[in-house]
Protein backbone atom coordinates (compact mmCIF):
# COMPACT_ATOMS: atom_id res chain seq x y z
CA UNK A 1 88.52 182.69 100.59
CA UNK A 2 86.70 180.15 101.77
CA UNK A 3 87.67 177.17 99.94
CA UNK A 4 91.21 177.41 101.00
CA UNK A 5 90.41 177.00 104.67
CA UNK A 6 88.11 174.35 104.07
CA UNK A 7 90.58 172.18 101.96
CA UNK A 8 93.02 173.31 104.79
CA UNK A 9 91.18 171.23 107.09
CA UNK A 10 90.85 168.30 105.13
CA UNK A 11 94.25 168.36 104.24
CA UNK A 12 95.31 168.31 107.68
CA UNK A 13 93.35 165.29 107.84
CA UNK A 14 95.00 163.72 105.30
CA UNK A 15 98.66 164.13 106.79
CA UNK A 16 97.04 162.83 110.24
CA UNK A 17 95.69 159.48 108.71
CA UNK A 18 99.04 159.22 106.33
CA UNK A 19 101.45 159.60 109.17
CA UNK A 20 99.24 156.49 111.62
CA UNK A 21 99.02 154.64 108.27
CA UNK A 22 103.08 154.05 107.83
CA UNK A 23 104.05 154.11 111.81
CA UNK A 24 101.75 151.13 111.83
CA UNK A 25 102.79 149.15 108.42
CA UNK A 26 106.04 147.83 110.12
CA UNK A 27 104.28 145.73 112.53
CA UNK A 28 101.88 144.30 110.46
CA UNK A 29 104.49 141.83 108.42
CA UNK A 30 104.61 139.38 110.71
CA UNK A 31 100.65 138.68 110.39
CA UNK A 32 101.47 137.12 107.13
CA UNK A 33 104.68 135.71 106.83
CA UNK A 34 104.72 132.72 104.43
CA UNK A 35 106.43 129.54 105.25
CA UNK A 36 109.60 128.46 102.95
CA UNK A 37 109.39 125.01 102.18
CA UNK A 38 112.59 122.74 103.31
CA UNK A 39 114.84 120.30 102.47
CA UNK A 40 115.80 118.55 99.28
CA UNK A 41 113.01 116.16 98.88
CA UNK A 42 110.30 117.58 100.95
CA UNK A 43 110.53 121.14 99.23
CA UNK A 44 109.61 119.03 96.12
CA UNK A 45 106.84 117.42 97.22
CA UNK A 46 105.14 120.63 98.94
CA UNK A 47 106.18 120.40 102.42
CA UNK A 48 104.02 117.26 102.46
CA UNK A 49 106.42 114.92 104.87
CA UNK A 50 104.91 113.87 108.14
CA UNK A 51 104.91 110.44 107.23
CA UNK A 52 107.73 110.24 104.80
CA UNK A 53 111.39 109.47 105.18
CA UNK A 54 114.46 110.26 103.47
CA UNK A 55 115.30 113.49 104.47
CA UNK A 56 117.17 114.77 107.30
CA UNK A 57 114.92 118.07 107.40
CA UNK A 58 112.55 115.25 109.06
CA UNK A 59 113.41 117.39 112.14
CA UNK A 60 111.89 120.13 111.33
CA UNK A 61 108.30 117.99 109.51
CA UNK A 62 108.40 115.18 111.79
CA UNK A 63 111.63 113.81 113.77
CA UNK A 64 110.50 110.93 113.88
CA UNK A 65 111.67 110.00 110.22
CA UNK A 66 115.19 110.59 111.34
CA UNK A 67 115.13 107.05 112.06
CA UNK A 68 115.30 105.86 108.43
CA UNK A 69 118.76 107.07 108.19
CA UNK A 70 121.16 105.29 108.51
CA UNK A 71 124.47 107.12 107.15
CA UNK A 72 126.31 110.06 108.10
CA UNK A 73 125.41 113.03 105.91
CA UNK A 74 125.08 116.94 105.27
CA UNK A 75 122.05 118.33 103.50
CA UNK A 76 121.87 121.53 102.61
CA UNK A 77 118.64 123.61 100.56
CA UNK A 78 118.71 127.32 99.63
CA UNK A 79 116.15 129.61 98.25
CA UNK A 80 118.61 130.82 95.36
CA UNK A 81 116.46 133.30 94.36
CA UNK A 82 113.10 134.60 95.29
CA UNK A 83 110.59 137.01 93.71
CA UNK A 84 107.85 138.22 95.46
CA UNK A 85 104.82 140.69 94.99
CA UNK A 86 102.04 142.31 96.73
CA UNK A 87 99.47 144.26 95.98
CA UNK A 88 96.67 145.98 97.85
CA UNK A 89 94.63 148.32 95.67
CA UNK A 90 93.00 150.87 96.90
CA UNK A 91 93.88 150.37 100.48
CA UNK A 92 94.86 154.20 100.64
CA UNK A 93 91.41 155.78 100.10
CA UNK A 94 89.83 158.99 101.65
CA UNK A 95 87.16 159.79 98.90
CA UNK A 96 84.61 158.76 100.93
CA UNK A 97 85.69 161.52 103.22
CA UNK A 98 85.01 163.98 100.76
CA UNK A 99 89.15 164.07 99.36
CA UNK A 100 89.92 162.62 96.09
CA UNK A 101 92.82 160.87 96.73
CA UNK A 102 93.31 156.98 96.34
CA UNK A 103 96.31 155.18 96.07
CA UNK A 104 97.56 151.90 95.82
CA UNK A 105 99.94 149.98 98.07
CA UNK A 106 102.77 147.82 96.54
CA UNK A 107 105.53 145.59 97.41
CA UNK A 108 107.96 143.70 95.01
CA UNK A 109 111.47 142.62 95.30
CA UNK A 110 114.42 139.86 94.97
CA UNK A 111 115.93 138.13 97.70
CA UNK A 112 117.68 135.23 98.81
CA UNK A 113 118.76 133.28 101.63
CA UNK A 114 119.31 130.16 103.21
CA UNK A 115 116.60 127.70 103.81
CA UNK A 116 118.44 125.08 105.81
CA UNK A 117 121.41 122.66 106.96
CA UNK A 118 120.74 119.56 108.68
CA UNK A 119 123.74 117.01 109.89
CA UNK A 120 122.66 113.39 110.62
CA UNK A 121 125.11 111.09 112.84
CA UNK A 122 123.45 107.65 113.17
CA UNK A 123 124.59 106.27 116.37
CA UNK A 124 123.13 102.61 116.34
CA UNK A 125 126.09 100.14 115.88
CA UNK A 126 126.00 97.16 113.59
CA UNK A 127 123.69 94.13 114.31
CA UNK A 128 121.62 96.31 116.64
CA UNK A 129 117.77 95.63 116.38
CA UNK A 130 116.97 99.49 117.30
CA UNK A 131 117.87 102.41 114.85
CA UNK A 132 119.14 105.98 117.22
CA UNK A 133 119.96 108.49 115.03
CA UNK A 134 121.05 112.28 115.96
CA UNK A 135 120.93 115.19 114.47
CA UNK A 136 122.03 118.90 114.34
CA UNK A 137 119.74 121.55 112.67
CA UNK A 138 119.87 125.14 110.90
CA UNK A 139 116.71 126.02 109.38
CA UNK A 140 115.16 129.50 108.13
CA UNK A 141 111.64 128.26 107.66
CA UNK A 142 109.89 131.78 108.25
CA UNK A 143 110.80 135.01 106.10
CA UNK A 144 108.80 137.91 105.75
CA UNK A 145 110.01 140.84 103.24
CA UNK A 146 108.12 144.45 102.04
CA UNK A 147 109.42 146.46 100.01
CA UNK A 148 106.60 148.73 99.25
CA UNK A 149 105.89 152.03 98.13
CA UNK A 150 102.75 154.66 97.84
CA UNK A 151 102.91 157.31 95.42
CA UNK A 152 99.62 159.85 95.72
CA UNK A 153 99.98 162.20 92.96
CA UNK A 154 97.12 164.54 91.32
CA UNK A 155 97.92 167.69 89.55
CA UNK A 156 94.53 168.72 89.71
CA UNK A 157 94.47 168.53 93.65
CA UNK A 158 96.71 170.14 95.71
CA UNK A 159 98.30 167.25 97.49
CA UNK A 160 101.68 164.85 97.06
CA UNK A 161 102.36 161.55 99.13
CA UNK A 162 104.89 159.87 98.61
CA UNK A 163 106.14 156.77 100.97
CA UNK A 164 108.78 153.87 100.94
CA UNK A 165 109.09 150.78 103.24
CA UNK A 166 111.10 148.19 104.24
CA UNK A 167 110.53 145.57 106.36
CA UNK A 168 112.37 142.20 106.92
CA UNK A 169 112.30 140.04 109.45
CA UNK A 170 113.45 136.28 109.78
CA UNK A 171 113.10 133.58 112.22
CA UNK A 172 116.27 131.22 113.02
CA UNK A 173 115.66 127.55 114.27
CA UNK A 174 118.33 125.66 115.59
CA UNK A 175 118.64 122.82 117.38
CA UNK A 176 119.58 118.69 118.13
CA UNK A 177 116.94 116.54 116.97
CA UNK A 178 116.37 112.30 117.96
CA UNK A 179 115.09 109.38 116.16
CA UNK A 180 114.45 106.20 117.19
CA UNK A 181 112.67 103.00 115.15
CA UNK A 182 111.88 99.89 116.25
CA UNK A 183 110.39 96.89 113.88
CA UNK A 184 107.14 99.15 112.26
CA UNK A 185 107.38 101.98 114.59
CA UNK A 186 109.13 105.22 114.71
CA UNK A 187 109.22 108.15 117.43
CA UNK A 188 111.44 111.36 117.41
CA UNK A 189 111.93 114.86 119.43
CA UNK A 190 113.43 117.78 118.80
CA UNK A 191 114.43 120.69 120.83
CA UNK A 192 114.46 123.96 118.92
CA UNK A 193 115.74 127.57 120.26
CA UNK A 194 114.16 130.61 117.75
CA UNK A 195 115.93 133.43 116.72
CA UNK A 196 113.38 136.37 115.29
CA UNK A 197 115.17 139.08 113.70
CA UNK A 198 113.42 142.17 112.60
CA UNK A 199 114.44 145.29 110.56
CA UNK A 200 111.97 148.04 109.09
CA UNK A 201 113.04 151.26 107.36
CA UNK A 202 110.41 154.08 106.80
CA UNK A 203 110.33 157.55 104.52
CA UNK A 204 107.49 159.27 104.33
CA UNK A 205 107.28 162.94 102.26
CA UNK A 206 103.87 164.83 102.05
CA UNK A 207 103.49 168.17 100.37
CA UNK A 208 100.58 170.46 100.30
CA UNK A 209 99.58 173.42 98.35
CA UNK A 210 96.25 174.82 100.19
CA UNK A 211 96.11 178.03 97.68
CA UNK A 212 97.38 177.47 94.54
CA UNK A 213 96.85 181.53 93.68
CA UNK A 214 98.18 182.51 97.19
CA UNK A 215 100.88 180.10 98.27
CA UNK A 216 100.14 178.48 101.68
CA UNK A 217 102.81 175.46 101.68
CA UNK A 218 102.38 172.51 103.95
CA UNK A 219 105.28 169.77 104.24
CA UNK A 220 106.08 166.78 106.19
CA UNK A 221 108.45 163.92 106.27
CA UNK A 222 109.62 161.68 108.62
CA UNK A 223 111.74 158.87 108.75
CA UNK A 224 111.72 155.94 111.29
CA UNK A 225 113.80 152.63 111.52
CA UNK A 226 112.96 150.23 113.92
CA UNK A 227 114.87 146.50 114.84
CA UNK A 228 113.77 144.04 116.94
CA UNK A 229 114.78 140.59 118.44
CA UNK A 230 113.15 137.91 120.34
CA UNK A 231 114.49 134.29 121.27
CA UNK A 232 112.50 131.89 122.49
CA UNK A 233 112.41 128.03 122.09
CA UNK A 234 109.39 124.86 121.45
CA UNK A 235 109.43 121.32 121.54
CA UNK A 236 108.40 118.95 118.88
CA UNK A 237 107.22 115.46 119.03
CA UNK A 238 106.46 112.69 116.66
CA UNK A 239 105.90 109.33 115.35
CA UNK A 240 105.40 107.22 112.19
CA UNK A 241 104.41 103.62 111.62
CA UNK A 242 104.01 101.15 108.93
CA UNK A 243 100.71 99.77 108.13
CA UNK A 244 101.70 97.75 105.19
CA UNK A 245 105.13 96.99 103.29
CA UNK A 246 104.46 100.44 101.41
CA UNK A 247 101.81 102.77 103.73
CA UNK A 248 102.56 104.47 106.51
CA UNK A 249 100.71 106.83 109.19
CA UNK A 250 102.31 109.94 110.69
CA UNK A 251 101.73 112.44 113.51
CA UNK A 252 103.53 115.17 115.06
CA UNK A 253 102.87 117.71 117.33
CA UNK A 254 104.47 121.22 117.82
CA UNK A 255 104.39 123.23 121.07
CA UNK A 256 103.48 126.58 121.55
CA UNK A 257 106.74 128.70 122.24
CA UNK A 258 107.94 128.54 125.77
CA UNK A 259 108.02 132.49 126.89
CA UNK A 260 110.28 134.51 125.21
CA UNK A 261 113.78 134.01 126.73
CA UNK A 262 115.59 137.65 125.58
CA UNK A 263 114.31 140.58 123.69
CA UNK A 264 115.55 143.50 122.85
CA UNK A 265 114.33 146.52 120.69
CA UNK A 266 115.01 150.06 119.38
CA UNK A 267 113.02 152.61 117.26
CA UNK A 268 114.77 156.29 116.52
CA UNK A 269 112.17 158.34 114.59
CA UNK A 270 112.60 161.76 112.66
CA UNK A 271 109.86 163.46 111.78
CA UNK A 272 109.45 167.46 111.04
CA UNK A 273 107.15 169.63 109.71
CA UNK A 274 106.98 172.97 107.96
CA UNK A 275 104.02 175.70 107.22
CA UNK A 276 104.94 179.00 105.43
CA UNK A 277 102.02 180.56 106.53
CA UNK A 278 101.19 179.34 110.61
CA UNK A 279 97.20 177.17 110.15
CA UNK A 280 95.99 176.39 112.63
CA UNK A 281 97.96 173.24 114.62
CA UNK A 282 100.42 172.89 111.85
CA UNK A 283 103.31 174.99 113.03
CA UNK A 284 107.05 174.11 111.93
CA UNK A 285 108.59 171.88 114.09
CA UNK A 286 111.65 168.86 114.29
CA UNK A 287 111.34 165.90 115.76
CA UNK A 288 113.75 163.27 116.76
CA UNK A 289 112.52 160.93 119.38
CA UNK A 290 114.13 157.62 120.26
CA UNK A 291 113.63 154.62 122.60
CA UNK A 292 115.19 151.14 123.53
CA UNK A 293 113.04 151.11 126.56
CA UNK A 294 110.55 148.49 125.10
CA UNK A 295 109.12 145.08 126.25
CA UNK A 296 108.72 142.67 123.35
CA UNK A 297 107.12 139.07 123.29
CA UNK A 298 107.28 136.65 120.68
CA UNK A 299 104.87 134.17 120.24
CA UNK A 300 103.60 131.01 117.77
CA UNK A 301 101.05 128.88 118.32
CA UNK A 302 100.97 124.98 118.47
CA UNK A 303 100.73 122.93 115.06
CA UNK A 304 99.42 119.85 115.26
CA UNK A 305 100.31 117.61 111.29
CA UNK A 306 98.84 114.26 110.28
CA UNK A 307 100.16 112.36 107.27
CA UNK A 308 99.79 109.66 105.33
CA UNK A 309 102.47 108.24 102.33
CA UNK A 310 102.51 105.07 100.09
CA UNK A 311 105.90 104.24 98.91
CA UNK A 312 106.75 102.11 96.25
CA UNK A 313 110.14 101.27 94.39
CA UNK A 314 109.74 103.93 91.51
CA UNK A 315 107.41 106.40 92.90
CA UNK A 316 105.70 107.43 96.16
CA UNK A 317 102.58 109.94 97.33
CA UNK A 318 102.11 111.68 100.67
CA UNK A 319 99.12 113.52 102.20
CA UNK A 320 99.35 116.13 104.90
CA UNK A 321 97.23 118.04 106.90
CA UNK A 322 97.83 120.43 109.37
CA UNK A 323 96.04 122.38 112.32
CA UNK A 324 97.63 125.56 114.03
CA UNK A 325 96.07 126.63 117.37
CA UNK A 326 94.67 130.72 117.83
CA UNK A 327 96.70 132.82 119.50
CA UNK A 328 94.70 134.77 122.17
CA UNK A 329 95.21 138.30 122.05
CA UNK A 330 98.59 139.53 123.47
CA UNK A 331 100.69 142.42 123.64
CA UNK A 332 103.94 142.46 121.04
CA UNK A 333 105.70 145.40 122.18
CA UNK A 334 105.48 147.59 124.86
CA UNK A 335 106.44 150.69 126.31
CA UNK A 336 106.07 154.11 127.02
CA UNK A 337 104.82 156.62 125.00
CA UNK A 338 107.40 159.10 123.73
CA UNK A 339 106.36 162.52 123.09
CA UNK A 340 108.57 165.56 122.06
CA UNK A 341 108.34 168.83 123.87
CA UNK A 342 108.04 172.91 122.61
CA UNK A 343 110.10 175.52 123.43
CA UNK A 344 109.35 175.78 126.95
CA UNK A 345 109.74 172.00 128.08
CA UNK A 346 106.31 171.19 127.73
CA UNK A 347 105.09 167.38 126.22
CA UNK A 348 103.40 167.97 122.71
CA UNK A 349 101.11 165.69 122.80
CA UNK A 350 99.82 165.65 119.42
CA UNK A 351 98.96 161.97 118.05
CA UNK A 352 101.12 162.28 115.27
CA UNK A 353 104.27 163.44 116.88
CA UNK A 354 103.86 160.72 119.11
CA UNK A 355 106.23 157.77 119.00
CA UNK A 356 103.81 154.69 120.23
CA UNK A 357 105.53 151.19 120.79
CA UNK A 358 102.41 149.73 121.60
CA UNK A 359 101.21 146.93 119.56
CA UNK A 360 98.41 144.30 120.47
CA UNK A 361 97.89 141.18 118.10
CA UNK A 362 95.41 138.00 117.83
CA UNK A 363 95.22 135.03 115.67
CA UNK A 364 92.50 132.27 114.62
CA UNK A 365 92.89 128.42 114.11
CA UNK A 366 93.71 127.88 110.89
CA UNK A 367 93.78 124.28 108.60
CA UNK A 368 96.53 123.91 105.77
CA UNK A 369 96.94 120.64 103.28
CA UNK A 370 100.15 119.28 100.99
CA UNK A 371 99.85 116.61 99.12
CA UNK A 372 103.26 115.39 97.27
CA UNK A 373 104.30 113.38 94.49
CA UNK A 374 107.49 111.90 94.23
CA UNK A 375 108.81 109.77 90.54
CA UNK A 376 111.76 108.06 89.78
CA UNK A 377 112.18 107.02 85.88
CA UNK A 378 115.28 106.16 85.48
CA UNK A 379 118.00 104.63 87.66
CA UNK A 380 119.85 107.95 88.79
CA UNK A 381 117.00 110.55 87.39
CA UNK A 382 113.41 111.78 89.54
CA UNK A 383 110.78 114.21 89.73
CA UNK A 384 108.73 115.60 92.30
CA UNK A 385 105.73 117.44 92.51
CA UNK A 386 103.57 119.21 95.54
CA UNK A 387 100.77 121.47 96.03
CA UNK A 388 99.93 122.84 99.23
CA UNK A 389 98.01 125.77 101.15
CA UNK A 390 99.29 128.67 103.39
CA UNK A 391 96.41 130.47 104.76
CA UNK A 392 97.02 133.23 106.94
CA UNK A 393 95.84 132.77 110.50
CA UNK A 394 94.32 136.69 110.66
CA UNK A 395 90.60 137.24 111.28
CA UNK A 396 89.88 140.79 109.98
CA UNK A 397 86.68 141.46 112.63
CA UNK A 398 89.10 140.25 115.72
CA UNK A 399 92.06 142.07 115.06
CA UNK A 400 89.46 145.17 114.71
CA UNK A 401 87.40 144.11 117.92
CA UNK A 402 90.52 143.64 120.32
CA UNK A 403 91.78 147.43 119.65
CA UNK A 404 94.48 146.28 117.07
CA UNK A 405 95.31 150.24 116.45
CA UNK A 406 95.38 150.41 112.46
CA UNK A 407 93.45 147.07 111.14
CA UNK A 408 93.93 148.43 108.02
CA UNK A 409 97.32 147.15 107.46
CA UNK A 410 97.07 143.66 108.57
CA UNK A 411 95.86 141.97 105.23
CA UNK A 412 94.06 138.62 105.36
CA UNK A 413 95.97 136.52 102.47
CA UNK A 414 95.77 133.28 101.84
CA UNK A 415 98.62 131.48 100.32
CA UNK A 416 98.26 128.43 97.55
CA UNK A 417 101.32 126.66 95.93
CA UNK A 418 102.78 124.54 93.33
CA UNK A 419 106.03 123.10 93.76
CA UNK A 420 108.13 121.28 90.93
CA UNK A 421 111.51 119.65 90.99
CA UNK A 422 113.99 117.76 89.27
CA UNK A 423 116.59 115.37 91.02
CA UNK A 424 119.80 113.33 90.65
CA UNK A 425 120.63 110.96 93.32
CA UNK A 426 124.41 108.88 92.77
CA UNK A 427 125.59 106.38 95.02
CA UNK A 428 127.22 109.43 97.74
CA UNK A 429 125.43 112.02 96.91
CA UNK A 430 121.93 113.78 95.90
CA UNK A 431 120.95 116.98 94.41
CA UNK A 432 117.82 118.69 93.01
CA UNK A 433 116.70 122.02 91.33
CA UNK A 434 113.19 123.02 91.45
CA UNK A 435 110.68 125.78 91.58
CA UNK A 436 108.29 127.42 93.74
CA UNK A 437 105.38 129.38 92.91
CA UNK A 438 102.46 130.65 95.04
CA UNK A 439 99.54 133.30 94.32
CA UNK A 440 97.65 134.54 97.62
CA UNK A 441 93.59 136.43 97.40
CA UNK A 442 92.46 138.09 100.36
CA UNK A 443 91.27 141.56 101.84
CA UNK A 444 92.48 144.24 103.87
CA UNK A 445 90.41 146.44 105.57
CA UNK A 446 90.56 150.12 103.98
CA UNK A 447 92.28 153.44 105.65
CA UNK A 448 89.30 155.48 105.31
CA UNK A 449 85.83 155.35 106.78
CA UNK A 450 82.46 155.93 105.46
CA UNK A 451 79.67 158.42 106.60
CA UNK A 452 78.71 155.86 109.29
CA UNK A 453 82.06 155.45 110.82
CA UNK A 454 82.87 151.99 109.63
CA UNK A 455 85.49 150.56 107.37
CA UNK A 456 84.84 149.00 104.20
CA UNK A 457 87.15 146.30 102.80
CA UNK A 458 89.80 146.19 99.97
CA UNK A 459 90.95 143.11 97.68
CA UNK A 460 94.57 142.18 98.49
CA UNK A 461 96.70 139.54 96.43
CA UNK A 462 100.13 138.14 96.54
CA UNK A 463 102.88 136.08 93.89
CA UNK A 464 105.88 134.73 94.31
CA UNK A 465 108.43 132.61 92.28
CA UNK A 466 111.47 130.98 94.39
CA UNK A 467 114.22 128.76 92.55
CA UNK A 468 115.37 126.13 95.02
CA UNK A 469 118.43 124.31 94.93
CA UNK A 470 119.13 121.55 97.28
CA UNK A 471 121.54 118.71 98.17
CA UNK A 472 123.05 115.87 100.61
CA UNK A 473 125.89 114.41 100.46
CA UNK A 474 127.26 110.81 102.95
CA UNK A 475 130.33 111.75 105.23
């Protein structure tokens, strides 16, 4: 009899490292969310537009290009359809803990949304020397999605996880942007207010026979859903200027947000457990704990993009690079605690019945480049081509060092694109169709630790595919 208690043990382990594994998972998203490319011609070329013209999402890469337009129009851009997939193997892994049991996390799905809508009124009036042009943005640059799941399943061992998540969570820009040129010079601004909108979904089952030839069941399962959102607003600057008939410089700079102007959160959490036979600390017990009562803070760092582009008649090139500032470590929610209570009134305060808001985060400096291609051979008929980086901004020994609470699921991945797209532009109106396709290595630091105490680290990797269709039109 005394492998069954043994293995009881363990097990118990297991279902206290399962259950901080997936109340953690839904804040970890945001660590990597990649950027959507914009607009009808800068999507094409990679995102690589700080010092090219010709688009009104210029408000968004560098307002300061607003001033090469000159007519009234509407663009729209949409990510028609997106496929995206993650993988993480072996980041569930406990054999070094004596327990056979690795698993695999995953995340695939389809999605689409809107990626942005951008009216230009030029406001200069005929003859005048000075080009002022306004404009009114909707953008959707930042969207994060996981839909994952984590199946442990060994018939030779008496254990079952099983575990599905969603998470998605979207940041809104809006906002009136200002562009002004004079002879070889052009300088913008734009005022944007941010929108982050977050929704996660959790279900977690667990199942364990301790005695296969005396029946001792353990089960558990909760279920936890969890929306946040934050607004805040920035301030972006920039300029461009022409150093020849065809080459021109560019430079903008992005603030850091300015506080976070209204928050508001909720989590509700069901979780309950059952044990037909009473071991030790795993009594039966239900669980439904809820709280609104939480501080939230949304931050982003500064981004600082230089750019160079050469423009001819039939084709043009542009070079980007960009710099985003570290984000110190802060706290991203807060609150209290919530514990449920036994039959007498009493807290339990038993780490996994404990709903925990509390979530601390940190980020590095990080360096991303675009470069774009843009080709026009015929008189209606063009092509465009970019390839650019995304790397994530997440330092795996920081977010360990600053008491992040479960490092293990906030993956380092670093994001690398092509971008192709074909256009049609007519005498009123332009519109494109292209593709988007990234692939993203990294690591993740595992669940489980070794003998020693320490962590070892997993491979992660990441795809996605995203049709883009785009278009402007003159009012």
């Amino acid at each position: 009899m005394g492998r069954p208690h043994s293995v009881s043990r363990r097990l118990l382990l297991v279902q206290f490292l399962v259950s901080l594994c997936f109340s953690s998972v839904l804040h970890a998203a945001d660590a990597n969310q990649q950027s959507v490319l914009l607009g009808e011609r800068a999507s094409g070329m990679g995102g690589a537009f700080v010092a090219m013209t010709g688009d009104p999402t210029s408000s968004y890469y560098n307002p300061a290009g607003l001033a090469s337009l000159t007519k009234r129009g509407l663009s729209l851009s949409a990510s028609a359809y997106q496929f995206s997939q993650e993988t993480y193997p072996g980041a569930f892994d406990l054999r070094s803990r004596g327990l056979p049991v690795q698993a695999d996390l995953e995340s695939s799905y389809f999605t689409t949304f809107p990626a942005s809508v951008v009216y230009v009124f030029p406001v200069s009036k005929p003859g005048d020397t000075n080009e002022h042009v306004l404009s009114a943005s909707f953008l959707v640059p930042n969207h994060g999605r996981m839909e994952a799941r984590l199946n442990t399943i060994d018939e030779s061992y008496p254990l079952e996880v099983r575990a599905r998540l969603f998470r998605e969570s979207i940041t809104y820009w809006a906002g009136p942007s200002y562009g002004f040129g004079t002879g070889n010079l052009r300088i913008g601004l734009s005022l944007f207010g941010l929108a982050q909108v977050s929704t996660s979904r959790i279900t977690l089952g667990q199942r364990f026979n301790v005695d296969t030839t005396n029946p001792n069941l353990v089960e558990k399962t909760e279920t936890r859903e969890e929306e946040t959102v934050a607004i805040t607003s920035l301030i972006q600057l920039g300029l461009q200027y022409r150093l020849t008939s065809a080459l021109t410089a560019g430079i903008t700079f992005r603030s850091n947000t300015l506080g976070t102007h209204y928050q508001s959160g909720s989590i509700l959490w069901f979780n309950n457990g059952h044990n037909s036979r009473g071991l030790s600390n795993t009594g039966s017990y239900v669980d439904r704990l809820e709280t609104s009562d939480i501080s939230i803070t949304y931050r982003r760092p500064w981004t600082l993009g230089v750019g160079f582009a050469y423009e001819k008649a039939h084709w043009a090139i542009s070079l980007d690079s960009q710099f985003t500032g570290e984000l110190p470590s802060h706290t991203v929610t807060q609150g209290e605690p919530i514990m449920p209570t036994d039959a007498e009134g009493n807290p339990v305060t038993t780490p996994s019945r404990t709903l925990d808001p509390n979530q601390v985060f940190a980020a590095r400096m990080t360096f991303n480049a675009a470069l774009g291609f843009e080709y026009h051979f015929g008189p209606t008929w063009l092509t465009r081509l970019g390839i650019f980086s995304d790397r994530s901004g997440i330092d795996l020994e920081q977010i360990k060092s600053i008491g992040v609470a479960h490092p293990y699921m906030y993956p380092a991945l670093d994001h690398y694109g092509l971008s192709v797209a074909l256009g049609h532009r007519g005498d009123l109106s332009s519109t494109s169709v292209g593709v988007v396709t990234t692939v993203g290595k990294g690591e993740v630091w595992r669940v489980s630790r070794d003998n020693d105490g320490d962590r070892s680290l997993a491979d992660a990797s990441a795809f996605s595919v995203t049709l883009v269709l785009a278009g402007s039109t003159n009012l």
